[in-house]
N, C-alpha and C. Protein backbone atom coordinates (compact mmCIF):
# COMPACT_ATOMS: atom_id res chain seq x y z
N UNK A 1 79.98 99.31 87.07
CA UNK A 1 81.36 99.71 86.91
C UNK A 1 81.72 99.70 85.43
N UNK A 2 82.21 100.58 85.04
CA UNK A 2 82.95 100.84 83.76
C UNK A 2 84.30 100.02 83.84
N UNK A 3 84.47 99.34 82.90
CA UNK A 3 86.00 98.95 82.50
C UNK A 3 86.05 98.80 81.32
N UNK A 4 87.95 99.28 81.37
CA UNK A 4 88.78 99.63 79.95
C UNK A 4 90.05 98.87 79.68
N UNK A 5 90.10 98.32 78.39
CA UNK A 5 91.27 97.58 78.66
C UNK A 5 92.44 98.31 77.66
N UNK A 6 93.49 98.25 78.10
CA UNK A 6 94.84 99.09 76.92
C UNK A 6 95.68 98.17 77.18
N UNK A 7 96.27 98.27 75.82
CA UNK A 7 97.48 97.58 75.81
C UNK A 7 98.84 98.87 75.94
N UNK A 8 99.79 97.96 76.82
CA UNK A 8 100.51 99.07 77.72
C UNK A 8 101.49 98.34 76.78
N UNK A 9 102.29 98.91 76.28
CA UNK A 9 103.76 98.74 75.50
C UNK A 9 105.11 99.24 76.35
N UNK A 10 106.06 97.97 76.25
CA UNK A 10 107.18 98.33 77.00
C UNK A 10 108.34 98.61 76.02
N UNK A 11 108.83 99.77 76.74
CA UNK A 11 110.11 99.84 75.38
C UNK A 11 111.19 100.08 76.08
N UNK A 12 112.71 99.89 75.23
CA UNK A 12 113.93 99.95 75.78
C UNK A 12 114.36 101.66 75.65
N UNK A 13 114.05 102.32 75.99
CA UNK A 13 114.71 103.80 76.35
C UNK A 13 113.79 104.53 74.71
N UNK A 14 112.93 104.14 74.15
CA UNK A 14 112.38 105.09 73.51
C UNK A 14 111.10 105.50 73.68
N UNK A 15 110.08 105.33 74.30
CA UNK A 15 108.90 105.16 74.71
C UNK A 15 108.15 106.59 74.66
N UNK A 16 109.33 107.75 75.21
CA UNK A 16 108.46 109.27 74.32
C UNK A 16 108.55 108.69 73.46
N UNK A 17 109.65 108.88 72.62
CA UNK A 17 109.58 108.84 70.89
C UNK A 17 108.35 108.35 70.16
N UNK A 18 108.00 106.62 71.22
CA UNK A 18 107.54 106.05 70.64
C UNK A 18 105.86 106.54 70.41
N UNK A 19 105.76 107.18 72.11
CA UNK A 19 104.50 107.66 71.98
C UNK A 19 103.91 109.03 71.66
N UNK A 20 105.19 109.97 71.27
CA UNK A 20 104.61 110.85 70.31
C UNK A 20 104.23 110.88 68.64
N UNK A 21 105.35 109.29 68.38
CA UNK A 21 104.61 109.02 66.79
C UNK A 21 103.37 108.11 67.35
N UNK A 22 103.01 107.78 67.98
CA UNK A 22 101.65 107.64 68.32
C UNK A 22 100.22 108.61 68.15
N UNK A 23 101.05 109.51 68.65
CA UNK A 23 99.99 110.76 68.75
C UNK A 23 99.94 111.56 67.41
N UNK A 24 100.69 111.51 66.90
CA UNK A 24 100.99 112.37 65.84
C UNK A 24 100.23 111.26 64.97
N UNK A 25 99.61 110.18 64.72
CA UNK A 25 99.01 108.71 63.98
C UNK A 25 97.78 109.16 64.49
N UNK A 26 97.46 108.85 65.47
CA UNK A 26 96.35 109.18 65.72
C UNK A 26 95.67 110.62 66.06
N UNK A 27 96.25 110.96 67.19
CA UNK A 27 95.73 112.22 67.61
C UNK A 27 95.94 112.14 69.14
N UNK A 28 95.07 112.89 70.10
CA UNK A 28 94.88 112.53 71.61
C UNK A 28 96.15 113.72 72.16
N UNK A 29 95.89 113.24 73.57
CA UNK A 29 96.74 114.01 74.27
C UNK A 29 97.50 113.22 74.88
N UNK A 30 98.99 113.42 75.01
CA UNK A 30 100.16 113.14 75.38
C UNK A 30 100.28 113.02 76.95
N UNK A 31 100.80 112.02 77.88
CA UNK A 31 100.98 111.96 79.04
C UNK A 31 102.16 111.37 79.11
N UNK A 32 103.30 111.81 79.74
CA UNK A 32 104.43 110.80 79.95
C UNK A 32 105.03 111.55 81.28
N UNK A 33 105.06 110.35 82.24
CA UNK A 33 106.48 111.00 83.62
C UNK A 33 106.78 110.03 83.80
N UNK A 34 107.98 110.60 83.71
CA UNK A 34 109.39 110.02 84.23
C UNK A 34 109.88 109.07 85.40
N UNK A 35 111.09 108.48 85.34
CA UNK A 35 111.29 108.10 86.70
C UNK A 35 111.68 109.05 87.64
N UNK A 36 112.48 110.27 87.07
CA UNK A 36 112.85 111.22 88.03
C UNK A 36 111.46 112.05 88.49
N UNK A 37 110.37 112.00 87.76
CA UNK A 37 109.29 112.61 88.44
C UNK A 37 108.89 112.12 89.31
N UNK A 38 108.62 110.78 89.57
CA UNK A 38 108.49 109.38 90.39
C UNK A 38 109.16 109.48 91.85
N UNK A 39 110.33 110.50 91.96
CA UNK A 39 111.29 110.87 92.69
C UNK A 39 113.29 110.03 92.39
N UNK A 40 113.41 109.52 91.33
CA UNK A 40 114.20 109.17 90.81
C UNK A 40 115.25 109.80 91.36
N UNK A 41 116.67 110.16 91.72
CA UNK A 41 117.29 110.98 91.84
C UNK A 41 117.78 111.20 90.11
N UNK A 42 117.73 112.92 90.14
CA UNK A 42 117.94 113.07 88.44
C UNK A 42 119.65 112.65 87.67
N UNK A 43 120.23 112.65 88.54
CA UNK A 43 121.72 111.77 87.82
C UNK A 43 121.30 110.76 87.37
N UNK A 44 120.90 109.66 87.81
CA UNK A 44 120.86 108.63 87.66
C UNK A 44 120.48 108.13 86.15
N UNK A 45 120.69 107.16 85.45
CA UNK A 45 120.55 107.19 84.40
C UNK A 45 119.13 106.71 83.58
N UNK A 46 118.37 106.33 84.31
CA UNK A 46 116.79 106.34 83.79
C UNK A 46 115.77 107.21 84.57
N UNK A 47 116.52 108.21 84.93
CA UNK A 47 115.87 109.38 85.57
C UNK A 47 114.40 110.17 84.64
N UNK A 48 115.44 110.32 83.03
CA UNK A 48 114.27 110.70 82.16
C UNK A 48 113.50 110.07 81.46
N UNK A 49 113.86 108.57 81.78
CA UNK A 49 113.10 107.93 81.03
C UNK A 49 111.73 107.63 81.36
N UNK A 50 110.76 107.48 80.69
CA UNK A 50 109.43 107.13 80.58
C UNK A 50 108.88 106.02 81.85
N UNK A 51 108.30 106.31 82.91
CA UNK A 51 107.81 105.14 84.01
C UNK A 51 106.56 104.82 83.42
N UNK A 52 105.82 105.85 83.17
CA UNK A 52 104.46 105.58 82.43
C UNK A 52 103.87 106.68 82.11
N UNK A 53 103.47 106.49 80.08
CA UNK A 53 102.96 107.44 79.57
C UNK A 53 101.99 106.70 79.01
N UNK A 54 100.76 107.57 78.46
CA UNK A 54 99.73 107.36 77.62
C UNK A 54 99.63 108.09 76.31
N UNK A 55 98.82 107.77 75.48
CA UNK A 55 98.11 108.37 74.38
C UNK A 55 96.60 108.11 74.56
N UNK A 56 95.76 109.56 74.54
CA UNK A 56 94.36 109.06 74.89
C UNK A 56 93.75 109.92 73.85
N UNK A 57 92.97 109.19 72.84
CA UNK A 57 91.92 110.47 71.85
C UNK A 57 90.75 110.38 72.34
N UNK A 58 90.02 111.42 71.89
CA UNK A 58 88.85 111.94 72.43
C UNK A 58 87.69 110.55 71.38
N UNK A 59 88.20 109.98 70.08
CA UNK A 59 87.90 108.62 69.54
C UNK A 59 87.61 107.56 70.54
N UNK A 60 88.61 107.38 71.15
CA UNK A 60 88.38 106.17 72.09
C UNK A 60 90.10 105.34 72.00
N UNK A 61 91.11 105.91 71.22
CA UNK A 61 92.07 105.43 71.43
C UNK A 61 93.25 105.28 72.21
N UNK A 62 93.35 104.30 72.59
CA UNK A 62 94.39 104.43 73.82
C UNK A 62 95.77 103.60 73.98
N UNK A 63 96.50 103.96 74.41
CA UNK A 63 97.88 103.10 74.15
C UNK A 63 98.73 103.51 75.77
N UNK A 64 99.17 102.58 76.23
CA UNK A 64 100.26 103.17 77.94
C UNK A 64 101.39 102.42 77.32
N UNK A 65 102.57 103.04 77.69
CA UNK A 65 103.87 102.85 77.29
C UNK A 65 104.99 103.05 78.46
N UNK A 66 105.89 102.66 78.64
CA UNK A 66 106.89 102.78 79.39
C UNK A 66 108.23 102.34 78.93
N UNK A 67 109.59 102.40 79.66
CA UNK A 67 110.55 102.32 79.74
C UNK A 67 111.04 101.21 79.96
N UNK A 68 111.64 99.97 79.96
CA UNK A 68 111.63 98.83 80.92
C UNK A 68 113.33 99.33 81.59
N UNK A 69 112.77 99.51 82.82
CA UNK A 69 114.49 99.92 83.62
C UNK A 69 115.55 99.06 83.27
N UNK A 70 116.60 100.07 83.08
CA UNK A 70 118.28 99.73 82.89
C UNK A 70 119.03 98.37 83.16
N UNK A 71 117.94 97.82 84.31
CA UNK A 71 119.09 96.37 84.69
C UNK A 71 118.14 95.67 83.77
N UNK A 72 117.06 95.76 83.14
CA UNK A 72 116.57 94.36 82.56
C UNK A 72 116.98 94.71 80.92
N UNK A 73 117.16 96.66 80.66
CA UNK A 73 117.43 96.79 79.09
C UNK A 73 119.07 96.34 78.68
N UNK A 74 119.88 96.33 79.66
CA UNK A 74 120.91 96.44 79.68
C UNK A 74 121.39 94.85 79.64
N UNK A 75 120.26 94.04 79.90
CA UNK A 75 120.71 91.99 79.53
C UNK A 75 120.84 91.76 77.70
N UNK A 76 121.63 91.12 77.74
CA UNK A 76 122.47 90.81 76.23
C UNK A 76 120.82 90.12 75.63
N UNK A 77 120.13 89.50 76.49
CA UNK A 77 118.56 88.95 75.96
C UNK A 77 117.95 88.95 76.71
N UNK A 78 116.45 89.30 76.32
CA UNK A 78 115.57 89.82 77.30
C UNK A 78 115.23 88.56 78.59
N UNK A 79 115.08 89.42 79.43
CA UNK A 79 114.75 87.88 80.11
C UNK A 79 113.35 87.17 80.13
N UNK A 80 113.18 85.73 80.49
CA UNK A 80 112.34 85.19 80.05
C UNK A 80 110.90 85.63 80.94
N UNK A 81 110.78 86.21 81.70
CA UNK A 81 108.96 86.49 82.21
C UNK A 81 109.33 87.65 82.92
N UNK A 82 108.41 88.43 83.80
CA UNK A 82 108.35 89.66 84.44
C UNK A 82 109.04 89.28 85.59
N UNK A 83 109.26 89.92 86.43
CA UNK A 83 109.98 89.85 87.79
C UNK A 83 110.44 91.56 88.90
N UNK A 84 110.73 91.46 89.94
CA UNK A 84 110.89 92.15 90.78
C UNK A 84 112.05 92.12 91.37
N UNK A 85 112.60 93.42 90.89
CA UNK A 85 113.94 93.63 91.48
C UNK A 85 114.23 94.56 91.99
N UNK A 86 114.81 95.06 93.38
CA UNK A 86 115.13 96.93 93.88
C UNK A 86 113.87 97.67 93.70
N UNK A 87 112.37 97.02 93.96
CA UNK A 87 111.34 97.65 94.00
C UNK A 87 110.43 97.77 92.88
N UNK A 88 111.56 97.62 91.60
CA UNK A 88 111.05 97.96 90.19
C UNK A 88 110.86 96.85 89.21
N UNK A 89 109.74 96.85 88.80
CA UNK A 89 109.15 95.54 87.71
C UNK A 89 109.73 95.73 86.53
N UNK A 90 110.76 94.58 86.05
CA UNK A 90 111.39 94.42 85.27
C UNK A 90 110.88 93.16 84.24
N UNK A 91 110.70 93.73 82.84
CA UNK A 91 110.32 92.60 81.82
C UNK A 91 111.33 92.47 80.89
N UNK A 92 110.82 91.61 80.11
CA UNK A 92 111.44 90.95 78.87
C UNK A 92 110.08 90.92 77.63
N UNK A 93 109.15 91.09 77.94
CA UNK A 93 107.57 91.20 77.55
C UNK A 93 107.38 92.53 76.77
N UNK A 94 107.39 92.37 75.40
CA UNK A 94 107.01 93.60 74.78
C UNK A 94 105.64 94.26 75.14
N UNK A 95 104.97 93.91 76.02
CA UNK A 95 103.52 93.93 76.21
C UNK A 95 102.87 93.97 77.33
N UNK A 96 101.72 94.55 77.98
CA UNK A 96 101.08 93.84 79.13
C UNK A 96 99.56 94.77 78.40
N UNK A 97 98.89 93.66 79.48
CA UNK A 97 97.28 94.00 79.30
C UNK A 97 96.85 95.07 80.21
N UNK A 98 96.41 96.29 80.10
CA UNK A 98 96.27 97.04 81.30
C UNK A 98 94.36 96.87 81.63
N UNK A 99 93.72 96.99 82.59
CA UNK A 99 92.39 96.78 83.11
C UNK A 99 91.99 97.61 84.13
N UNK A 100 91.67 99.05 83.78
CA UNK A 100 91.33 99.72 84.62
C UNK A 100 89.57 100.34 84.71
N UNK A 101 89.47 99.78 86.13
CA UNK A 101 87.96 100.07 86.63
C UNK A 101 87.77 101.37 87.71
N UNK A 102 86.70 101.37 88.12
CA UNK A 102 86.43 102.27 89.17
C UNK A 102 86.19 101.99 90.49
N UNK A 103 86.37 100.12 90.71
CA UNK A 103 85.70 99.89 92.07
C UNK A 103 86.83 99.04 92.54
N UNK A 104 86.85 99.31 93.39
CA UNK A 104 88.39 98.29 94.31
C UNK A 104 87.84 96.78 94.86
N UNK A 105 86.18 96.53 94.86
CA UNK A 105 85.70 95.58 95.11
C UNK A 105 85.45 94.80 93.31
N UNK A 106 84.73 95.03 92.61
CA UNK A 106 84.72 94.96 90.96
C UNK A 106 85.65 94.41 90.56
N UNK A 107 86.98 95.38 90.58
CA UNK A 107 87.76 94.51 89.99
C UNK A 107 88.29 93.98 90.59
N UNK A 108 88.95 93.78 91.78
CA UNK A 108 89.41 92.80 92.54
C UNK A 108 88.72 91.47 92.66
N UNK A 109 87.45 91.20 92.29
CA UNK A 109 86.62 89.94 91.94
C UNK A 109 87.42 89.34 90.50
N UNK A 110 87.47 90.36 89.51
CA UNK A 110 88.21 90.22 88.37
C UNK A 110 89.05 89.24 88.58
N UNK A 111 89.97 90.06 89.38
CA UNK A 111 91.58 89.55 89.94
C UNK A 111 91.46 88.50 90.20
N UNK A 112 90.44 87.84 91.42
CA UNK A 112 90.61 86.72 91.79
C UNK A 112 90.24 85.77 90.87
N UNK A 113 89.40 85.85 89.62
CA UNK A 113 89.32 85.12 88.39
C UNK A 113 90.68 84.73 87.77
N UNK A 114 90.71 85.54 87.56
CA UNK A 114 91.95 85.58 86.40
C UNK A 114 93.51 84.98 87.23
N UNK A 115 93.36 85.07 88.31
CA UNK A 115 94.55 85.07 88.84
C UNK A 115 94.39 83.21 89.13
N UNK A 116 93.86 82.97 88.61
CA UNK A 116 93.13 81.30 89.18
C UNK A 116 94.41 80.82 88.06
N UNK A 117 95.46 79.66 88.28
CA UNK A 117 96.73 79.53 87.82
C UNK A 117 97.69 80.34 87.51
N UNK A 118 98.15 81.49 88.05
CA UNK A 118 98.39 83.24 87.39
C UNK A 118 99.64 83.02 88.34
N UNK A 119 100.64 83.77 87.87
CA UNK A 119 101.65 83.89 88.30
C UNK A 119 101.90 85.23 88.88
N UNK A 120 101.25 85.26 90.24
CA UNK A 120 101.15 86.84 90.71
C UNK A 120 102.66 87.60 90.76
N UNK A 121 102.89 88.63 90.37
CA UNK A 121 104.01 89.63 90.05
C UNK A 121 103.76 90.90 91.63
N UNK A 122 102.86 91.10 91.48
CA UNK A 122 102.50 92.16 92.28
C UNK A 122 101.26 91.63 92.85
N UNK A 123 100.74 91.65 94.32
CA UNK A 123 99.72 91.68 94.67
C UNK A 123 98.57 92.58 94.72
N UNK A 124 97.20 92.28 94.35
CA UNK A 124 96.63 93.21 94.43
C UNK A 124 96.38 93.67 95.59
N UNK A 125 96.33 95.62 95.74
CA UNK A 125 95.97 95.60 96.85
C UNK A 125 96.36 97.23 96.44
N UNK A 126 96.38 98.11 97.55
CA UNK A 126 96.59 99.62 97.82
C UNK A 126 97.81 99.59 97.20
N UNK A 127 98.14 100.77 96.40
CA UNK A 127 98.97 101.34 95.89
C UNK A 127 99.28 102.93 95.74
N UNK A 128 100.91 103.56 95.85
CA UNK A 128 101.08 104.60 95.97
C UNK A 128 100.65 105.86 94.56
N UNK A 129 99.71 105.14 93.69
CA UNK A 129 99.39 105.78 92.86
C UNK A 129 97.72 105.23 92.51
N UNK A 130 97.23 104.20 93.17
CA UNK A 130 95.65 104.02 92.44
C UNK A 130 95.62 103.11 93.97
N UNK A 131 93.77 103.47 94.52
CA UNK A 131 93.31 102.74 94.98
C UNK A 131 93.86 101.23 95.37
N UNK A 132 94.08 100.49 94.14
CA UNK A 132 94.14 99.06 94.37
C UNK A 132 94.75 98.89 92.76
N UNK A 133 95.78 98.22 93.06
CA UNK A 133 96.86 97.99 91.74
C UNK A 133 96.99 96.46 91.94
N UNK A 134 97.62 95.59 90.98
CA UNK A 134 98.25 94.28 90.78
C UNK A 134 98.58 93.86 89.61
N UNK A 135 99.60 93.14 89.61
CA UNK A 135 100.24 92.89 88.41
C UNK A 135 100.24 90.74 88.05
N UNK A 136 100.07 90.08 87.10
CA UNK A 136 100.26 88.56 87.12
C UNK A 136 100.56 88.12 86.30
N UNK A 137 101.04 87.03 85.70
CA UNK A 137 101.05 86.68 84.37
C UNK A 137 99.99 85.46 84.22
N UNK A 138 99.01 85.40 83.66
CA UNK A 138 97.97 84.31 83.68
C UNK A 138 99.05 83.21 82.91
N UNK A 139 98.04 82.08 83.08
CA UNK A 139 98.46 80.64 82.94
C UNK A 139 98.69 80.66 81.27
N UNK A 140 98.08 81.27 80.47
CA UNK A 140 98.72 81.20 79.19
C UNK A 140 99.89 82.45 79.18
N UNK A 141 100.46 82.50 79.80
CA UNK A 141 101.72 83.71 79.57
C UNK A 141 101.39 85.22 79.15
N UNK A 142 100.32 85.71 79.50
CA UNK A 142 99.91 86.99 79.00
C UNK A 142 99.95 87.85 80.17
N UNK A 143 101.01 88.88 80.57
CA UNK A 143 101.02 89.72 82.25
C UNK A 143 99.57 90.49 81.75
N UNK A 144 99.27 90.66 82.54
CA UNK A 144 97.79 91.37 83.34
C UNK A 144 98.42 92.48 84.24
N UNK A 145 97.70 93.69 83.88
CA UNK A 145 97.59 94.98 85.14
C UNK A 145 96.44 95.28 85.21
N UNK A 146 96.15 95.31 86.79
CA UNK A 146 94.62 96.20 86.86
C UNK A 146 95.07 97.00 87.87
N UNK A 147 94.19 97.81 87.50
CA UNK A 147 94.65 99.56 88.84
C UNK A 147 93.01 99.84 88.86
N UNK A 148 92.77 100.50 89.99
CA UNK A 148 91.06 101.06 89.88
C UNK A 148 91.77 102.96 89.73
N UNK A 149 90.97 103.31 88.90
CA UNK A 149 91.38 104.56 88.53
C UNK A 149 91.37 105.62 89.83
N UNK A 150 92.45 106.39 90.23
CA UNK A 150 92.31 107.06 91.54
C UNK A 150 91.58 108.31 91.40
């Protein structure tokens, strides 16, 4: 099994911006959809914002970026760890580790490593966009994502 690790950057409502001066630094090709692509209804006010985009060069560079939704950008201070609210993972974490493999058995062995004192966020398991997704924050405070690539 191949695995890749990126660091996924969370931002408060700029995250194109952020990741087309990305691209324009490095190079690569541009990926970003929305929450309204997601099925968002488009009024709504983080409809256009970024759910998850990438920067990928043909180098080897890589960066995932997102939006952090309205009820957690909208706290006077970020809040203190990741959490789950109305379906949607809400941080305070400029950061997460992303870990994507090809085997739903592979890395899910991973998972059960790492998740050994981990503050599971999301369980691993089937997801409406990859094989097998999960989200945790390990015992030194660092959130973890692994997805097996679909």
């Amino acid at each position: 099994m191949t695995i890749t690790t990126t660091t996924h950057l969370n931002f408060r409502g700029n995250a194109r911006e952020a990741l087309e001066f990305y691209g324009s630094v490095f190079g690569g090709e541009l990926t970003a959809i929305t929450y309204g692509d997601f099925g968002m209804p488009k009024e709504l006010p983080d409809a256009g914002k970024v759910v998850w985009g990438q920067v990928a060069a043909p180098d080897g560079f890589r960066v995932m970026a997102y939006d952090v939704p309205s009820q957690a950008a909208s706290a006077t201070a970020p809040p203190p760890k990741t959490w789950r609210e109305h379906g949607l993972t809400l941080t305070g974490q400029p950061f997460f580790v992303s870990v994507r493999g090809d085997s739903v058995e592979e890395l899910g062995a991973i998972w059960k490593r790492l998740a050994d004192g981990a503050e599971v966020i999301e369980a691993y398991g089937p997801s409406g966009w990859a094989p097998a997704f999960g989200m945790l924050t390990d015992r030194f405070g660092v959130t973890w994502v692994l997805d097996v690539t679909a």
